[in-house]
C-alpha atoms as a PDB file:
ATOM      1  CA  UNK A   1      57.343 -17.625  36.514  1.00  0.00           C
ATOM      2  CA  UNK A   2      54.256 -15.391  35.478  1.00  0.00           C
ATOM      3  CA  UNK A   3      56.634 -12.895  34.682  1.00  0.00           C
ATOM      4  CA  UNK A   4      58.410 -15.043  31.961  1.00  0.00           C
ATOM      5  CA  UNK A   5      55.159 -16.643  30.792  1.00  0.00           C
ATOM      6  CA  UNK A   6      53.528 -12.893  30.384  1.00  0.00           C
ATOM      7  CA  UNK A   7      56.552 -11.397  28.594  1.00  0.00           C
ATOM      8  CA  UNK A   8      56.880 -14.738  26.446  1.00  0.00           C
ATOM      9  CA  UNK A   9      53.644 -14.076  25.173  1.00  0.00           C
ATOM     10  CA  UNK A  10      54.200 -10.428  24.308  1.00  0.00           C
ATOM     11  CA  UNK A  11      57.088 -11.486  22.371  1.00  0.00           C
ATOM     12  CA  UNK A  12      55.278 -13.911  20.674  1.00  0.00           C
ATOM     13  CA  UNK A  13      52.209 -11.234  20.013  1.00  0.00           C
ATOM     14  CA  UNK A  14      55.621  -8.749  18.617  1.00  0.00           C
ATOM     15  CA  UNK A  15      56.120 -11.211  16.318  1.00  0.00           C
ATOM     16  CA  UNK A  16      52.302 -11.952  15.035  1.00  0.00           C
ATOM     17  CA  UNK A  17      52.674  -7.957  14.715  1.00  0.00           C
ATOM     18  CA  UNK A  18      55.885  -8.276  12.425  1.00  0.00           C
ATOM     19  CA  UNK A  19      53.678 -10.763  10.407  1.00  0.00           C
ATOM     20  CA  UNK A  20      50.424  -9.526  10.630  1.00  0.00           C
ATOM     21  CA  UNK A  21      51.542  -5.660   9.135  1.00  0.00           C
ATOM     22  CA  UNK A  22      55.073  -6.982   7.214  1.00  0.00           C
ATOM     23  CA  UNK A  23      53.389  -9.391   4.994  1.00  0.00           C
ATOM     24  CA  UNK A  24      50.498  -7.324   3.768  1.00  0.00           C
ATOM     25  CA  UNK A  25      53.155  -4.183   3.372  1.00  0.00           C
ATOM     26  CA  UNK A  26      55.754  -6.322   1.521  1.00  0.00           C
ATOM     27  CA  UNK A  27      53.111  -8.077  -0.659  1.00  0.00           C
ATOM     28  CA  UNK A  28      51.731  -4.060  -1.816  1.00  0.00           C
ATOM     29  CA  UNK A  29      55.712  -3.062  -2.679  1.00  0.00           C
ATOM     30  CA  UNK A  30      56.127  -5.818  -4.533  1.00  0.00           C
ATOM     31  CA  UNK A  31      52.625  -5.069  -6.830  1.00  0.00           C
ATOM     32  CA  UNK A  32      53.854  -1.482  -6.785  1.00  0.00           C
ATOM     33  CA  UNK A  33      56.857  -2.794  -8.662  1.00  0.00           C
ATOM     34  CA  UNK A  34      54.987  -4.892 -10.825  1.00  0.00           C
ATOM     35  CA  UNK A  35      52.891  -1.963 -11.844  1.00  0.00           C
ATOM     36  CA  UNK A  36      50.046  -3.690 -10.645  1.00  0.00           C
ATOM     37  CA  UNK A  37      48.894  -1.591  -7.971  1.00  0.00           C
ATOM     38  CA  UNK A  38      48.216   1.965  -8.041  1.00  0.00           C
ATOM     39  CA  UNK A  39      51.364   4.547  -6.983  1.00  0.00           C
ATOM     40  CA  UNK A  40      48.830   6.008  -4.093  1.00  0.00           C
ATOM     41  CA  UNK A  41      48.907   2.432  -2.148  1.00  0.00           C
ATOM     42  CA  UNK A  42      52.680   3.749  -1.157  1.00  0.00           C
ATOM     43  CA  UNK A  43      49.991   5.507   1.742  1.00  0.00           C
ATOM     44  CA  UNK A  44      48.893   1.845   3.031  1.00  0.00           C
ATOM     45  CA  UNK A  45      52.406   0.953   2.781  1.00  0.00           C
ATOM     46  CA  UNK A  46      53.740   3.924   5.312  1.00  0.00           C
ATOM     47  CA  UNK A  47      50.702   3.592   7.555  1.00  0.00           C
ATOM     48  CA  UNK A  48      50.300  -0.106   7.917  1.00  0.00           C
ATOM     49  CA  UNK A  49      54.466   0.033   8.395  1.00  0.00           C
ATOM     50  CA  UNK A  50      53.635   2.819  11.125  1.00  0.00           C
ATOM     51  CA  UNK A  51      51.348   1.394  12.931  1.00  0.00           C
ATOM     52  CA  UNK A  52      53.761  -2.331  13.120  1.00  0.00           C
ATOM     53  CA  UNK A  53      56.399  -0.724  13.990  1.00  0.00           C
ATOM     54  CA  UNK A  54      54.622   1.132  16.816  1.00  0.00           C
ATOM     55  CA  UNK A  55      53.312  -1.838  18.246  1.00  0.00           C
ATOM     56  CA  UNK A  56      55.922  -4.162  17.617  1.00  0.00           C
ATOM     57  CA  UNK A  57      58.251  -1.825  19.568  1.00  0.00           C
ATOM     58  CA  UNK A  58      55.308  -1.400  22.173  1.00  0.00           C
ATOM     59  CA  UNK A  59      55.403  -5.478  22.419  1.00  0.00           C
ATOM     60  CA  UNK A  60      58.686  -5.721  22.711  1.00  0.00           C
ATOM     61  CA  UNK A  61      58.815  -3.312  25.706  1.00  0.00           C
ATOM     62  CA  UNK A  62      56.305  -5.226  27.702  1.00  0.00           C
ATOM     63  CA  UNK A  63      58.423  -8.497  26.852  1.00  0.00           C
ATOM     64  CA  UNK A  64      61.414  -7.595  28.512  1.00  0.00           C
ATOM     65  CA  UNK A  65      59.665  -6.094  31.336  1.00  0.00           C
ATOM     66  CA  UNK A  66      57.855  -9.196  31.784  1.00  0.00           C
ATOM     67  CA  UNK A  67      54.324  -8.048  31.406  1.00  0.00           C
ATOM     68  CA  UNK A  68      51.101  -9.809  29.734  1.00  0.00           C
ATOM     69  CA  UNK A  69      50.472  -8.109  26.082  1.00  0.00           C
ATOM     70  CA  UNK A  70      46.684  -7.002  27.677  1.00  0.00           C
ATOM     71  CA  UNK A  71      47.819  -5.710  30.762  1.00  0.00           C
ATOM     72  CA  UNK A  72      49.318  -2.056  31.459  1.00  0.00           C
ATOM     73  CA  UNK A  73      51.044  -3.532  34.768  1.00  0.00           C
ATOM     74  CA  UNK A  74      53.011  -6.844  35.898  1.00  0.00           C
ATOM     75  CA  UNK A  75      50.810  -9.107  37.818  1.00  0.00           C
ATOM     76  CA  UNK A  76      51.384  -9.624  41.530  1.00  0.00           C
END
């Protein structure tokens, strides 16, 4: 039971991640293509992207192997 209550909540903390980096990201596109932000925040774009993907897929990972999103190991 800990297992699926640990890898429940790194799915849910995968998807806060998807939120938490995909919002801000999409929001910055869509002011690039307004011509409302400057052409250099394509940078934020590709780093905040990075870094969601990155942990998303590090989430994700820990969910199906049933471990806690602050833990390196599955509890006993």
């Amino acid at each position: 039971m800990k297992a699926f209550l640990d890898g429940t909540a790194s799915f849910l903390a995968a998807l806060a991640t998807v939120a938490i980096c995909g919002f801000p990201s999409w929001f910055t596109y869509k002011a690039i293509e307004a011509n409302v932000a400057p052409v250099w925040a394509w940078a934020a774009i590709v780093a905040l992207a990075g870094v969601g993907i990155l942990m998303t897929i590090a989430f994700l990972g820990k969910a199906i192997k049933g471990i806690a999103p602050s833990r390196d190991r599955r509890r006993r």
